[in-house]
Protein backbone atom coordinates (compact mmCIF):
# COMPACT_ATOMS: atom_id res chain seq x y z
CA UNK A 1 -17.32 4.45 -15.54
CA UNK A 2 -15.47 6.98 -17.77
CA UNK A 3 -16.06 9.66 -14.88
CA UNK A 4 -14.97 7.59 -12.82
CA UNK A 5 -12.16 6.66 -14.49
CA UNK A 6 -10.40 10.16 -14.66
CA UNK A 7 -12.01 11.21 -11.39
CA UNK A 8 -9.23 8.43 -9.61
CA UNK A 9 -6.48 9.72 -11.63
CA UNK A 10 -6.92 13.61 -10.64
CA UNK A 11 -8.13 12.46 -6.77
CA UNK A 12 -6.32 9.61 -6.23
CA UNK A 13 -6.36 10.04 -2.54
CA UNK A 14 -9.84 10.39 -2.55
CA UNK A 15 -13.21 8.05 -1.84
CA UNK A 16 -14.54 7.05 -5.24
CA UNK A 17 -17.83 5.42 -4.49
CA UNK A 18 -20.32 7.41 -6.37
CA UNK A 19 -22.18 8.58 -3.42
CA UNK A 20 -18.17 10.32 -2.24
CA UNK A 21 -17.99 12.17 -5.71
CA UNK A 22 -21.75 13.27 -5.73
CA UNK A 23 -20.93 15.01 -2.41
CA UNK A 24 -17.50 16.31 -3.20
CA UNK A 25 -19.01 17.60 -6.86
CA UNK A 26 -21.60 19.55 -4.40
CA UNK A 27 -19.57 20.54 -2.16
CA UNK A 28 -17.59 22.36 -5.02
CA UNK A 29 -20.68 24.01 -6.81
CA UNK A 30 -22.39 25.38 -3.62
CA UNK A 31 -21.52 27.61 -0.92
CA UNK A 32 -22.91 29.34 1.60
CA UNK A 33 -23.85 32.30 -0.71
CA UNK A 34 -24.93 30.20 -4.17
CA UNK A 35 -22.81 28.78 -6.95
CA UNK A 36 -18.48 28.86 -6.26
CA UNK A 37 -16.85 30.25 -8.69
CA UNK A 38 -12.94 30.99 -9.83
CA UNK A 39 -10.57 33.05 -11.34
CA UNK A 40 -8.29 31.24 -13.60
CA UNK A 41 -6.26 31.35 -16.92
CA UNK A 42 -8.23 30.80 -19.99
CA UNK A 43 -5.29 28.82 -21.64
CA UNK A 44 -5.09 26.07 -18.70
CA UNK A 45 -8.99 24.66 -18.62
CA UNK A 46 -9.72 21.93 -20.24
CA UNK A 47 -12.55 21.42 -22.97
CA UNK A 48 -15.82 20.84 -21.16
CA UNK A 49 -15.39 23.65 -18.82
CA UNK A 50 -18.21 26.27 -18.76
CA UNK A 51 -16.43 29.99 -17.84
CA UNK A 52 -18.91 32.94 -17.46
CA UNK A 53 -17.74 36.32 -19.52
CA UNK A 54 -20.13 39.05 -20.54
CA UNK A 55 -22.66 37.91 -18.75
CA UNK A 56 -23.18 34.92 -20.91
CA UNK A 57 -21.79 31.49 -19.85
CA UNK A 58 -19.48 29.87 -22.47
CA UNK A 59 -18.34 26.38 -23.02
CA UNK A 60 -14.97 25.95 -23.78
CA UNK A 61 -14.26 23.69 -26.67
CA UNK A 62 -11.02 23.28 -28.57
CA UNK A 63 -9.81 26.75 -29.73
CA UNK A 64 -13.22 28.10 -29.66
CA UNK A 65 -15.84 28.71 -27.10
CA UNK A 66 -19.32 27.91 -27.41
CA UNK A 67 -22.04 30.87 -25.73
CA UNK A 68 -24.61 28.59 -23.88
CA UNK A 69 -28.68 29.29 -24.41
CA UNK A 70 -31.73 27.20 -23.82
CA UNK A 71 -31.87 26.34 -27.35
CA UNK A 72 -28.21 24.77 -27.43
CA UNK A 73 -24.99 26.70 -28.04
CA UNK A 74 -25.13 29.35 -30.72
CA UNK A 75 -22.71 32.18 -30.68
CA UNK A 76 -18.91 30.92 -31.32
CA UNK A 77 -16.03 32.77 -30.61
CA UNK A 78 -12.09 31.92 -30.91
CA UNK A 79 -10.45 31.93 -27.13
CA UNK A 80 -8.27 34.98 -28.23
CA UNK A 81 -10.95 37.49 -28.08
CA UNK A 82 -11.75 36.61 -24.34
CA UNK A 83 -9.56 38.04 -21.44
CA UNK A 84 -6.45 36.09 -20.33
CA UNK A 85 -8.41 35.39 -17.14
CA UNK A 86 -11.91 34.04 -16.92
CA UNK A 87 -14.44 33.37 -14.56
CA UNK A 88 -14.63 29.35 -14.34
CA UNK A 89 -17.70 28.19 -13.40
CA UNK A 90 -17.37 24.58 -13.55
CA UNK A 91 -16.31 23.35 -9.86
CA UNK A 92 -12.27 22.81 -9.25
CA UNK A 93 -13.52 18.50 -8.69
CA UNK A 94 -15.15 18.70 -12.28
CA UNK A 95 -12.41 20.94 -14.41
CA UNK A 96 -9.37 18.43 -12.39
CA UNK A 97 -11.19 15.37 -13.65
CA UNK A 98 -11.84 17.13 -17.45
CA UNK A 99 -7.82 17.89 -17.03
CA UNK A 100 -7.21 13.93 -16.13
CA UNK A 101 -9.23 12.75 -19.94
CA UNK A 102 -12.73 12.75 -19.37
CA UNK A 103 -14.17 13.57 -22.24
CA UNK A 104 -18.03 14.38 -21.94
CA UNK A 105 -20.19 14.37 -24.38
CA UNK A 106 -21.48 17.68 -26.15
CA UNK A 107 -24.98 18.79 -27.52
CA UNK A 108 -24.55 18.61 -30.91
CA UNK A 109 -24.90 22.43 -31.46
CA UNK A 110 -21.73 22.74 -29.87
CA UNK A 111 -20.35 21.56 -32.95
CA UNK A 112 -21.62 24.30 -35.19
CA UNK A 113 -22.47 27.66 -34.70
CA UNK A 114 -21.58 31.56 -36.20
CA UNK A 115 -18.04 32.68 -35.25
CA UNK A 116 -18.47 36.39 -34.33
């Protein structure tokens, strides 16, 4: 209901049965090709957004992002040592409706980690 929620306030004009957002949501994560992806500025995603840099995909999280691995995130590094622009890789839908106030809810080792 919380997705929901936000998802009506940053797509107001659009459906918001759950069945509309599921295929909206994959409509924005696959193409033709494999996963979409954009460019955009580091300093306007919202937490919850996953950005790829280094080949290592990083949740953003405060003034910190988190560097994602099977075991749960790890590596932590302050948003200032990654390039102005990043590779988003959380779908336009998902990082509009973080923007509106969802606020998902993290794996717990995205609370800790080793700043490096």
């Amino acid at each position: 209901h919380r997705f929901k929620s936000a998802w009506t306030r940053a797509h107001p004009d659009a459906p918001n049965r759950a069945a509309d957002i599921d295929r909206r949501l994959h409509a924005h994560r696959l193409g033709p090709e494999g996963p979409r992806t954009h460019v955009a500025p580091l300093t306007s995603l919202p937490d919850g957004t996953m950005v790829e840099h280094e080949e290592t995909f990083w949740l953003v999280r405060g003034e910190f992002l988190h560097a994602w691995a099977f075991g749960g995130y790890d590596v932590v590094r302050p948003r200032s040592e990654f390039p102005a622009d990043v590779i988003v890789r959380t779908p336009r839908a998902t990082a509009a409706t973080l923007r509106a106030g969802y606020q998902p809810t993290y794996h717990p080792s995205a609370d800790t980690g080793t700043v490096r």
